[in-house]
C-alpha atoms as a PDB file:
ATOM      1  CA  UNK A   1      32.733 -68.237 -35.845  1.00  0.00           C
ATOM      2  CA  UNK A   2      29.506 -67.890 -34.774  1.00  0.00           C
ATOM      3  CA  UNK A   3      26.621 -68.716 -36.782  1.00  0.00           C
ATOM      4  CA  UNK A   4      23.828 -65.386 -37.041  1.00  0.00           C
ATOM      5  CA  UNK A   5      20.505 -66.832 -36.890  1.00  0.00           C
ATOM      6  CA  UNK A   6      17.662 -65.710 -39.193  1.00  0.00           C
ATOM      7  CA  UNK A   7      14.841 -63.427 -37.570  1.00  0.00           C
ATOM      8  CA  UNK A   8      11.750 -65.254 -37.066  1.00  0.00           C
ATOM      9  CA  UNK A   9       8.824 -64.066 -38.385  1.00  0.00           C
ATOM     10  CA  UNK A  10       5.975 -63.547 -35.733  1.00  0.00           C
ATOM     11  CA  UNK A  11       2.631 -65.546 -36.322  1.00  0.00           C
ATOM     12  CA  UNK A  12      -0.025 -62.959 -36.195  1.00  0.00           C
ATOM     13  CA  UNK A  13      -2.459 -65.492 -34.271  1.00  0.00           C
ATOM     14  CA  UNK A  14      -0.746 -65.665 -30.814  1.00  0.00           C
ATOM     15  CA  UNK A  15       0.844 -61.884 -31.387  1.00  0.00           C
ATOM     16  CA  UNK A  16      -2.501 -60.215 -30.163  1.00  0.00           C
ATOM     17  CA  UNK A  17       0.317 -58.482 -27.754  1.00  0.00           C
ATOM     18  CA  UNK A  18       2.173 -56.944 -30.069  1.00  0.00           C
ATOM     19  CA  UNK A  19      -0.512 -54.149 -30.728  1.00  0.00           C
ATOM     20  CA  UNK A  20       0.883 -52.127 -28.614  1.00  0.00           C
ATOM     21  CA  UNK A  21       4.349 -52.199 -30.569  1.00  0.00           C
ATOM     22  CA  UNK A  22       3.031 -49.693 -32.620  1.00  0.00           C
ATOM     23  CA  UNK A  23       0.643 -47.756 -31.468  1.00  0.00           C
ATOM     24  CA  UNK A  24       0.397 -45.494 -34.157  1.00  0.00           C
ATOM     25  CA  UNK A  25      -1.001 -48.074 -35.983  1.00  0.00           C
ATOM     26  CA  UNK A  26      -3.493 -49.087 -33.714  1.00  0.00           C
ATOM     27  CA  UNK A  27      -4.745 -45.578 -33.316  1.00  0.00           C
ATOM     28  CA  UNK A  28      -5.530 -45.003 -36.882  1.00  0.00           C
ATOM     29  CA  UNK A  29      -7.280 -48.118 -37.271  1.00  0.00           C
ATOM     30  CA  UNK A  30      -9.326 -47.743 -34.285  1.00  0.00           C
ATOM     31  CA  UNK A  31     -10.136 -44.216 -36.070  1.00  0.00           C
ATOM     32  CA  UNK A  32     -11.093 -45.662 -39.239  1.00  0.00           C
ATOM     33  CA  UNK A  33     -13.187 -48.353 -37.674  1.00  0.00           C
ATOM     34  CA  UNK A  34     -15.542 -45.718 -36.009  1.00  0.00           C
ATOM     35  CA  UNK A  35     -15.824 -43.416 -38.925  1.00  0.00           C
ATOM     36  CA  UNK A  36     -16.152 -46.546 -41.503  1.00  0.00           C
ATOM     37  CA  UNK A  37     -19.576 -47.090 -39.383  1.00  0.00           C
ATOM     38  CA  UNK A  38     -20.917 -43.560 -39.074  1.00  0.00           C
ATOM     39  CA  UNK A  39     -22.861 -41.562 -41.744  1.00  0.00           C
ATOM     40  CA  UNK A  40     -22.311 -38.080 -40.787  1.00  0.00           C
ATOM     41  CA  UNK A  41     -19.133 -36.615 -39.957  1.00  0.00           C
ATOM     42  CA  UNK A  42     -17.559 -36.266 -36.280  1.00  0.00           C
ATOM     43  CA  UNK A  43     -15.240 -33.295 -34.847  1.00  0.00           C
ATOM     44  CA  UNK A  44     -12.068 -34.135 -33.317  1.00  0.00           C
ATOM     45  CA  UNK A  45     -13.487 -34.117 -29.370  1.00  0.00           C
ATOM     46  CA  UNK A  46     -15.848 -36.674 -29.865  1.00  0.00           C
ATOM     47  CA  UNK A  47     -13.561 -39.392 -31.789  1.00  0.00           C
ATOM     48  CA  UNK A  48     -11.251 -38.564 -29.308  1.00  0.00           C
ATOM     49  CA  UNK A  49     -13.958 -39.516 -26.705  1.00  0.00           C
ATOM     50  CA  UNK A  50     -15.064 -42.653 -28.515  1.00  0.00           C
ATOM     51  CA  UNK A  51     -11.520 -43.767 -29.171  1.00  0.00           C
ATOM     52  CA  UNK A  52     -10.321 -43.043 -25.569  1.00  0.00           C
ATOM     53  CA  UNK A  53      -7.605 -41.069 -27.338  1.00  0.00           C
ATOM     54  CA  UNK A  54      -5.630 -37.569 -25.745  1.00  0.00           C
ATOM     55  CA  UNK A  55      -7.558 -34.782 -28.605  1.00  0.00           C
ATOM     56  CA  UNK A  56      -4.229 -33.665 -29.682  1.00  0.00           C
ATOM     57  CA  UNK A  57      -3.217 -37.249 -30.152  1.00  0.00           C
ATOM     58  CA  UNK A  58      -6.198 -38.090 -32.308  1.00  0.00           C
ATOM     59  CA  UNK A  59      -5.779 -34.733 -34.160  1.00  0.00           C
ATOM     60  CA  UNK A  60      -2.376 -35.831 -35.314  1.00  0.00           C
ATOM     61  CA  UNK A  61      -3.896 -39.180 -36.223  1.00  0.00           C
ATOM     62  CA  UNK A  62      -6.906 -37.683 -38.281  1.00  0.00           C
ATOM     63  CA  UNK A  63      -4.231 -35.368 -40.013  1.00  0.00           C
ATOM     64  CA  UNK A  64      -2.361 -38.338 -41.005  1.00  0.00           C
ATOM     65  CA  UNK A  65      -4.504 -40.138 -42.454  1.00  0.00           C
ATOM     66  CA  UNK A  66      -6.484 -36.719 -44.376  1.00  0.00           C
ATOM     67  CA  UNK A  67      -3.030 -36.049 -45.943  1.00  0.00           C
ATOM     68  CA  UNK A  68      -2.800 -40.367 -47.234  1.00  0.00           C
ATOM     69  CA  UNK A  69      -6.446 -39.482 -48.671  1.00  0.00           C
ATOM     70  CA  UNK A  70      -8.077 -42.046 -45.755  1.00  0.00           C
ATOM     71  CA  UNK A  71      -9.999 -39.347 -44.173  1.00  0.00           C
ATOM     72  CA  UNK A  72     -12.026 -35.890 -45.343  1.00  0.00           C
ATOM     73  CA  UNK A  73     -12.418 -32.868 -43.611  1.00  0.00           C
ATOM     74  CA  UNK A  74     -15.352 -30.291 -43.875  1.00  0.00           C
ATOM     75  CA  UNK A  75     -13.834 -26.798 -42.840  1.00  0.00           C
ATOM     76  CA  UNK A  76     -17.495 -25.801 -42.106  1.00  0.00           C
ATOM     77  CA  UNK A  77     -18.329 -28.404 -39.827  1.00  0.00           C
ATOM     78  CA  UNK A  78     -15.600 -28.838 -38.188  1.00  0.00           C
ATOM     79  CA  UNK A  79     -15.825 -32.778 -39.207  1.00  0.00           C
ATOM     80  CA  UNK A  80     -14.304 -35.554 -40.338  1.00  0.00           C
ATOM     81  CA  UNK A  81     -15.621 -38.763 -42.588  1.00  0.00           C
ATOM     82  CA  UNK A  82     -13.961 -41.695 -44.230  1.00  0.00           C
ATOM     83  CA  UNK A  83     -12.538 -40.732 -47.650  1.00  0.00           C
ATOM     84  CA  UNK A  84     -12.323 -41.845 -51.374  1.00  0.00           C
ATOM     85  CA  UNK A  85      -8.823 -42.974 -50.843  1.00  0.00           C
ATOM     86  CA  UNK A  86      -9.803 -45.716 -48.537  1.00  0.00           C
ATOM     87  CA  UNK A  87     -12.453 -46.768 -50.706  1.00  0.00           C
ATOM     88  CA  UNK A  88     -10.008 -47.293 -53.635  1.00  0.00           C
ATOM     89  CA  UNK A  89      -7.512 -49.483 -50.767  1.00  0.00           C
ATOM     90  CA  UNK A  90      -9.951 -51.410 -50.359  1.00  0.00           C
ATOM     91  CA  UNK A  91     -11.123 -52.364 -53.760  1.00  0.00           C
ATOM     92  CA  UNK A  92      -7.537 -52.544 -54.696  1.00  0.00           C
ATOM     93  CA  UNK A  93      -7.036 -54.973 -51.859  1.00  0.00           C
ATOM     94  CA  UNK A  94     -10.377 -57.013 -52.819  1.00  0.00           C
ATOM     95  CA  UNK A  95      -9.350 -57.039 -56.412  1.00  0.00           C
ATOM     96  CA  UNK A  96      -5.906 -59.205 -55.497  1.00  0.00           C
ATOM     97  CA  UNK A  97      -7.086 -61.669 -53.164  1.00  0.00           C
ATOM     98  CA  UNK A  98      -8.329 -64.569 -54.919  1.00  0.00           C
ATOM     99  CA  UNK A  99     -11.527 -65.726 -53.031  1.00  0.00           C
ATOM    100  CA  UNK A 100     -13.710 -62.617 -54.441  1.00  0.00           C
ATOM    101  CA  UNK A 101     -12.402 -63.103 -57.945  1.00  0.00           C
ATOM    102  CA  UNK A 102     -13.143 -66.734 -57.779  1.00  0.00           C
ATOM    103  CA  UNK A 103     -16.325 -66.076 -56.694  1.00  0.00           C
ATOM    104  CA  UNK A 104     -17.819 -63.415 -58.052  1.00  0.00           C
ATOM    105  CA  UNK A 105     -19.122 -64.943 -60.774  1.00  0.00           C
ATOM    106  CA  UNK A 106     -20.577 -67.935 -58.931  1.00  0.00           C
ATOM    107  CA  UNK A 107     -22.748 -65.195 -57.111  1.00  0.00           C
ATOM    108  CA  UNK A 108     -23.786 -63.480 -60.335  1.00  0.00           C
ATOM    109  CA  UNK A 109     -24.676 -66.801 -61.334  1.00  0.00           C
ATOM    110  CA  UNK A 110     -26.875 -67.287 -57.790  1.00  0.00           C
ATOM    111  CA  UNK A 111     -28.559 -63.897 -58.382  1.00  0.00           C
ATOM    112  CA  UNK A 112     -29.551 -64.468 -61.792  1.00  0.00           C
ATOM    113  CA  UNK A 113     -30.871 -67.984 -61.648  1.00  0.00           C
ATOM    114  CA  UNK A 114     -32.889 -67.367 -58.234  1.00  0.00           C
ATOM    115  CA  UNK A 115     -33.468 -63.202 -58.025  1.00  0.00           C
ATOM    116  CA  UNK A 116     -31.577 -62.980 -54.895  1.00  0.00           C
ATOM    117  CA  UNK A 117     -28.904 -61.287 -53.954  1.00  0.00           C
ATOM    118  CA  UNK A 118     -25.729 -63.197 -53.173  1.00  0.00           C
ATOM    119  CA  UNK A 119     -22.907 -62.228 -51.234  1.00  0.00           C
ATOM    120  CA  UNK A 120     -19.915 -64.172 -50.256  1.00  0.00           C
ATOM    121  CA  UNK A 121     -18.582 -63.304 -46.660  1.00  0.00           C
ATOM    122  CA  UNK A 122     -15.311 -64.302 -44.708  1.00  0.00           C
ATOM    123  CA  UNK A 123     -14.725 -64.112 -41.025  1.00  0.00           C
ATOM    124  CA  UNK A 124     -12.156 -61.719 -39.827  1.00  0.00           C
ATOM    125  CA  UNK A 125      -9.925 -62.014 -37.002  1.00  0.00           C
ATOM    126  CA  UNK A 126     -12.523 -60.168 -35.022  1.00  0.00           C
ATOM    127  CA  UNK A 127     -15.229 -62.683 -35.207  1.00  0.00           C
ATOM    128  CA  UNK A 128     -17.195 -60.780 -37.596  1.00  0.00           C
ATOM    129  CA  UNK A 129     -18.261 -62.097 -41.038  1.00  0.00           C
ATOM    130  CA  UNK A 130     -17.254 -58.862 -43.874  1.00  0.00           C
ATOM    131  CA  UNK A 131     -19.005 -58.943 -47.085  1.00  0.00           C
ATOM    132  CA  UNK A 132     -16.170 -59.392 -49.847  1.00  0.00           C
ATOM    133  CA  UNK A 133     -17.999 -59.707 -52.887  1.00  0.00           C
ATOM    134  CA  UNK A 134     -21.476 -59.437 -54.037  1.00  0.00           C
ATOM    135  CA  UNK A 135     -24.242 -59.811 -56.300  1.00  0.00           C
ATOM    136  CA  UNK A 136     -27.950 -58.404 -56.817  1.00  0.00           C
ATOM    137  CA  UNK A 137     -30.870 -59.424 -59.018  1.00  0.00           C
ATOM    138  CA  UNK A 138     -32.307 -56.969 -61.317  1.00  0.00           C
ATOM    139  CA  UNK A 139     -35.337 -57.253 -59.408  1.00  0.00           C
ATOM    140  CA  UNK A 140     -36.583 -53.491 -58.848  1.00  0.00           C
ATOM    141  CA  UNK A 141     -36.266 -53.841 -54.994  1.00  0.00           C
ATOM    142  CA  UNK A 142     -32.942 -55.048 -53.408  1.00  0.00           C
ATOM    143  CA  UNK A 143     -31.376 -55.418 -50.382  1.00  0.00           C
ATOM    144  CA  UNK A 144     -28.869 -52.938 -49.344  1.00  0.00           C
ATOM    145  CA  UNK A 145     -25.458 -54.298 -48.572  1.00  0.00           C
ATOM    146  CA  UNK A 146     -22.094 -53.258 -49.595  1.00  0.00           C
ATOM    147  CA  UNK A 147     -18.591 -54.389 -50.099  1.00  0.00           C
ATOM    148  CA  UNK A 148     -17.013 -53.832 -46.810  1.00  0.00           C
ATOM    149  CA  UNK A 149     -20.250 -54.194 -44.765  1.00  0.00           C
ATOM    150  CA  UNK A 150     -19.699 -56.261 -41.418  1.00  0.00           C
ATOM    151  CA  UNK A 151     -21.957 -58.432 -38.927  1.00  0.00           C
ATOM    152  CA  UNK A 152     -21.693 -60.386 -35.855  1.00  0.00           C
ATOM    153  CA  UNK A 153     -19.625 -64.495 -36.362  1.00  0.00           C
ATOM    154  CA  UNK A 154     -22.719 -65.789 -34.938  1.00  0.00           C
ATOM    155  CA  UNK A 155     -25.646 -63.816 -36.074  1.00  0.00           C
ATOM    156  CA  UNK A 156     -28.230 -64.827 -38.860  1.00  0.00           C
ATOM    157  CA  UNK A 157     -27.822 -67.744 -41.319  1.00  0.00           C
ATOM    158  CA  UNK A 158     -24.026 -67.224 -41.430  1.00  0.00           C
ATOM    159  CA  UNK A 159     -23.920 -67.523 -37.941  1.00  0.00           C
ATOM    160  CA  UNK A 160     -25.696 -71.155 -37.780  1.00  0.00           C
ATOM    161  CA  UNK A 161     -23.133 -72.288 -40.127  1.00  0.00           C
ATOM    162  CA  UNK A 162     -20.269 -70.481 -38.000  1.00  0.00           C
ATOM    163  CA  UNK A 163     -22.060 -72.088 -34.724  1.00  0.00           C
ATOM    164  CA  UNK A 164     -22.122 -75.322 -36.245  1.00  0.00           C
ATOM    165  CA  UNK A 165     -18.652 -75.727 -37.505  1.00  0.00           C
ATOM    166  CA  UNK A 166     -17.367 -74.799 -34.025  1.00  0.00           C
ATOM    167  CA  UNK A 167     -16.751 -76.922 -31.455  1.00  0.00           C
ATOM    168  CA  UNK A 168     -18.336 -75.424 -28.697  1.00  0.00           C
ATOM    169  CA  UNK A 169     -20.182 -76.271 -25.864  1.00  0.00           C
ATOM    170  CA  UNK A 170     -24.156 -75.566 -25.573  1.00  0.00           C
ATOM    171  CA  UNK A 171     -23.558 -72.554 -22.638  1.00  0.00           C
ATOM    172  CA  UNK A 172     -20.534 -71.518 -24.779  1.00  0.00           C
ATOM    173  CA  UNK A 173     -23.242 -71.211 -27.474  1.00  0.00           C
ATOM    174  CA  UNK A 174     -25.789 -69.927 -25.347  1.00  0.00           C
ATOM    175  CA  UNK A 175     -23.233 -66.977 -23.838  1.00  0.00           C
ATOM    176  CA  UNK A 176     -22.708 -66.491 -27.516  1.00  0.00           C
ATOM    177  CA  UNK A 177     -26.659 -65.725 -28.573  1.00  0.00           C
ATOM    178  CA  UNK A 178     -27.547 -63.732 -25.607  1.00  0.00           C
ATOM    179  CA  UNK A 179     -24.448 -61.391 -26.670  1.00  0.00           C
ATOM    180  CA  UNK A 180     -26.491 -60.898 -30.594  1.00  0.00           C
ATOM    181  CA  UNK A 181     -29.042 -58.556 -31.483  1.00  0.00           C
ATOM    182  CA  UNK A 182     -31.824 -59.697 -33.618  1.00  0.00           C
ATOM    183  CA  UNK A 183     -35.241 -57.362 -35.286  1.00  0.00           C
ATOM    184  CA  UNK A 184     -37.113 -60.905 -33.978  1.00  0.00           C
ATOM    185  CA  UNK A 185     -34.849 -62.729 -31.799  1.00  0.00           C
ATOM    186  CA  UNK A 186     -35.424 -66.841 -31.945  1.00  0.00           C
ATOM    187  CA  UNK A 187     -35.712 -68.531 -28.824  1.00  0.00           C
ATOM    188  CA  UNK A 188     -32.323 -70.157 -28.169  1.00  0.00           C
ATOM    189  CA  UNK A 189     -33.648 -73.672 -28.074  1.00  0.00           C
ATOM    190  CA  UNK A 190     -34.733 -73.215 -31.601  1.00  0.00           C
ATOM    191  CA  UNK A 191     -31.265 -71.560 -32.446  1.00  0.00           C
ATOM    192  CA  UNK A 192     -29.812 -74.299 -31.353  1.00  0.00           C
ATOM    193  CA  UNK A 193     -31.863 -77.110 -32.963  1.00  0.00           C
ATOM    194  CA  UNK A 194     -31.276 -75.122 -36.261  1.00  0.00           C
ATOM    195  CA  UNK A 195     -27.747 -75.425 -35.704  1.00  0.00           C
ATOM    196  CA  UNK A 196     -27.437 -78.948 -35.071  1.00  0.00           C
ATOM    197  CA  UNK A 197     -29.546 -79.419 -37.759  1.00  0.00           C
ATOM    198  CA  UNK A 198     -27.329 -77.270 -40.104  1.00  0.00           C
ATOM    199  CA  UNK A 199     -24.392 -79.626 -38.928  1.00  0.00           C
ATOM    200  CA  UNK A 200     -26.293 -82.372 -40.896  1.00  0.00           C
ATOM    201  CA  UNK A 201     -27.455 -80.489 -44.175  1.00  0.00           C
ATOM    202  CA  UNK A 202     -24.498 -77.880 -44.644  1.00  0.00           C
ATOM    203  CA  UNK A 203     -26.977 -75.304 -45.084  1.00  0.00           C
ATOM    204  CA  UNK A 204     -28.560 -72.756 -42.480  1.00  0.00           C
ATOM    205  CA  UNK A 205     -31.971 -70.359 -42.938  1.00  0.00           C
ATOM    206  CA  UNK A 206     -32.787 -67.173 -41.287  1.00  0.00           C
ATOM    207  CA  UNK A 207     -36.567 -66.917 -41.732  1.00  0.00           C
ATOM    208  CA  UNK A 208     -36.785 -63.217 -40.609  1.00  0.00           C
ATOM    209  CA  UNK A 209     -35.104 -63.557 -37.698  1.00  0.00           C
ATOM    210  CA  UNK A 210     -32.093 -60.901 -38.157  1.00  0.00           C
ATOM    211  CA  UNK A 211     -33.828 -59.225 -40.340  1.00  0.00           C
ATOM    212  CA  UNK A 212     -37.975 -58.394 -40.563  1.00  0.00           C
ATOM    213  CA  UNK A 213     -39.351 -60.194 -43.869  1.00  0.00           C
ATOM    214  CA  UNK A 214     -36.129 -61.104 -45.052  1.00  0.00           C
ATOM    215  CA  UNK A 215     -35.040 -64.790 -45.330  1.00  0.00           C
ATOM    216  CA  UNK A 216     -31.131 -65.427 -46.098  1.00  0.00           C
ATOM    217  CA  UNK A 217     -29.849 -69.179 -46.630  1.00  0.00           C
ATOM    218  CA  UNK A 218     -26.437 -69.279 -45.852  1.00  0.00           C
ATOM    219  CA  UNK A 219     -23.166 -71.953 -46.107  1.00  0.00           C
ATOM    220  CA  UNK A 220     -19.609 -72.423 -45.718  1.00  0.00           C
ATOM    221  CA  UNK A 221     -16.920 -73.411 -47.647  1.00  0.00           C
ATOM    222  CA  UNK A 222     -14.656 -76.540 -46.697  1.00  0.00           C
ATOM    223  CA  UNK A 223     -12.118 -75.457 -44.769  1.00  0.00           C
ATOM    224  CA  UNK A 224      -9.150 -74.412 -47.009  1.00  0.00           C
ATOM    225  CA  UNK A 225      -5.101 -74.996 -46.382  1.00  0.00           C
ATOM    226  CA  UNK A 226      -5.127 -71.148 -44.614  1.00  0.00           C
ATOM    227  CA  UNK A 227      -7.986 -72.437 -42.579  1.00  0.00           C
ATOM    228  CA  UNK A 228      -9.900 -69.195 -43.093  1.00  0.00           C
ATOM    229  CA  UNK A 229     -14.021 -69.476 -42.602  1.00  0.00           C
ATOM    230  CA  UNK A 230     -15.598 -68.090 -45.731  1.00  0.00           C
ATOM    231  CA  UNK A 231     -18.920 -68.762 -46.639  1.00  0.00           C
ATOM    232  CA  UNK A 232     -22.167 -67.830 -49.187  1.00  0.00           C
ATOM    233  CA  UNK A 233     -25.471 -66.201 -48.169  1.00  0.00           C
ATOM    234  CA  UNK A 234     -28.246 -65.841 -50.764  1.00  0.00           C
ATOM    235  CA  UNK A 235     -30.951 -63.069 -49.214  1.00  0.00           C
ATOM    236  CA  UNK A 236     -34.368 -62.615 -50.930  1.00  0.00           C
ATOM    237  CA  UNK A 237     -37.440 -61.545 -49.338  1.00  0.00           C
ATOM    238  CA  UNK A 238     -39.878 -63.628 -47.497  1.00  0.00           C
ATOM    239  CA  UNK A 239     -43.255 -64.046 -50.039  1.00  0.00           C
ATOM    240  CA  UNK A 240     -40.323 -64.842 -52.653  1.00  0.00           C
ATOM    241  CA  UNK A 241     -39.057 -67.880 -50.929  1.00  0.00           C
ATOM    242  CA  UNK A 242     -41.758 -70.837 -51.460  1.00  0.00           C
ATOM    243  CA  UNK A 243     -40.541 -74.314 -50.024  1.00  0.00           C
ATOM    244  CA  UNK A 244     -39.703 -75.258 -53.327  1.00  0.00           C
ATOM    245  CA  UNK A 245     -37.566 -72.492 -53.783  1.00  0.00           C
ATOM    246  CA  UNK A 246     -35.880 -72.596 -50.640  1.00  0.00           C
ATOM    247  CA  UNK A 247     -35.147 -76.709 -51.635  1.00  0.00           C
ATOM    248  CA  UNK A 248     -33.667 -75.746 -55.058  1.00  0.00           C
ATOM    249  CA  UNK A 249     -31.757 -72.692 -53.648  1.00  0.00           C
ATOM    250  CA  UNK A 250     -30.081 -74.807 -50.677  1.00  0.00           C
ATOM    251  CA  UNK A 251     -29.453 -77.420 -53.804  1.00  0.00           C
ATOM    252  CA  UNK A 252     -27.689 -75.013 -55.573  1.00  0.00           C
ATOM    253  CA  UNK A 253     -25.821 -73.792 -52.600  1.00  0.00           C
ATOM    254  CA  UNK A 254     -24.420 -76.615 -51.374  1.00  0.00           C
ATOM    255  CA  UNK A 255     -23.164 -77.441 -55.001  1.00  0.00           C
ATOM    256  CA  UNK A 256     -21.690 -73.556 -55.166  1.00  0.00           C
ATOM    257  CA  UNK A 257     -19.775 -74.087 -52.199  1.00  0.00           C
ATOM    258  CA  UNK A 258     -18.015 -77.336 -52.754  1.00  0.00           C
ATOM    259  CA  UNK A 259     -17.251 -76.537 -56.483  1.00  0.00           C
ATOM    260  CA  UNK A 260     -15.659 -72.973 -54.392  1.00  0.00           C
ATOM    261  CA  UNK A 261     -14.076 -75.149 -51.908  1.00  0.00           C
ATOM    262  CA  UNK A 262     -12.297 -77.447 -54.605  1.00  0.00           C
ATOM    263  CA  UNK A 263     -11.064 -74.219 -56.551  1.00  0.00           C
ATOM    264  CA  UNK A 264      -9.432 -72.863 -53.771  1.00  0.00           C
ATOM    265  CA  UNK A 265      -7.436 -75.869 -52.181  1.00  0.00           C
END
């Protein structure tokens, strides 16, 4: 008698092929990606257009996902925009992973102690670090970041720590920073220096760089048993951040990620 053997179960790192399986799928998330980044609504043509999508095709995606609550439409317009029921997916998926419950109250902690704001990021399968959790001062003026909010692997402070824990060659690197856009773009030489440097310290600095009068320390957490890259960025503004500061801060950070690091292996 023959013996049935069990299905295997796909590993969704070498099954970038398999996209096409279900197309449906792709589709709606390619929707949902453009609409996630715009702030007024967009008619059916022009998604279409964006997404390289058939109209009537991408009419019976939008309708889809309007009737799941993923999607709004404004009869007036003629327009569509991301809705309140992808919102609450998302929180509801951020509220059962572990890594933003574990910590969110490190970062409140961060943001308290220094009058930053903290956020903790993890790299998606994209190569693009999504903020998962954060945490602002009380200060009067903040930064404004969200839950959600996404950025370039190798961009900023994040990135430094991203470039630094890869293994890649200097005109891998190189191919990588020409590729990033920065308010005051570094030279790559210093880019690079920083990175090697961060390699050394654990601990990378954006001194208004990515973003005018804004300095953002940044670090990543060891390497867990799911190998994911997630990390910590504390973001205050420049005339805040003395060299003292900026000493206890990456002090503080380093000890916030390892304590993080332990906790989740």
């Amino acid at each position: 008698m023959k013996r049935r053997s069990e299905p295997s179960i796909p590993d969704p790192e070498t099954e970038e092929a398999s996209v096409n399986r279900a197309p449906a799928v792709s589709r709606a998330a390619a929707v949902l990606r453009l609409l996630a980044a715009e702030r007024t609504g967009l008619g059916v043509t022009e998604i279409a257009r964006r997404v390289e999508l058939v109209p009537s095709t991408c009419f019976h995606v939008l309708r889809a996902l309007a009737e799941e609550g993923f999607v709004t439409f404004d009869p007036i317009n003629k327009t569509y925009q991301t809705g309140i029921g992808l919102m609450t997916l998302v929180r509801e998926a951020m509220a059962s992973r572990e890594y933003p419950k574990l910590v969110q109250p490190v970062l409140d902690q961060l943001a308290a102690t220094h009058q930053v704001t903290a956020i903790a990021v993890e790299l998606d399968r994209r190569e693009r670090m999504v903020v998962v959790a954060i945490s602002r001062s009380d200060n009067l003026v903040s930064l404004h970041v969200n839950v959600g909010s996404r950025f370039p692997a190798f961009i900023s402070a994040t990135g430094r720590c991203v470039a630094a824990s890869r293994n890649l060659k200097r005109d891998e690197l190189k191919k990588r920073f020409d590729s990033l856009r920065w308010e005051k773009a570094p030279r790559f030489e210093d880019w690079y220096a920083e990175v090697e440097r961060t390699k050394v310290e654990g601990v990378a600095i954006d001194r208004g760089s990515y973003i005018r009068g804004v300095t953002i320390l940044a670090a990543l957490l060891p390497s867990g048993a799911d190998r994911a890259t997630r990390g910590i960025a504390l973001v205050g503004f420049d005339h805040h951040m003395t060299e003292r500061s900026l000493r206890q801060l990456k002090d503080d950070l380093r000890a916030a990620v390892a304590l993080l690091g332990a906790q989740l292996n």
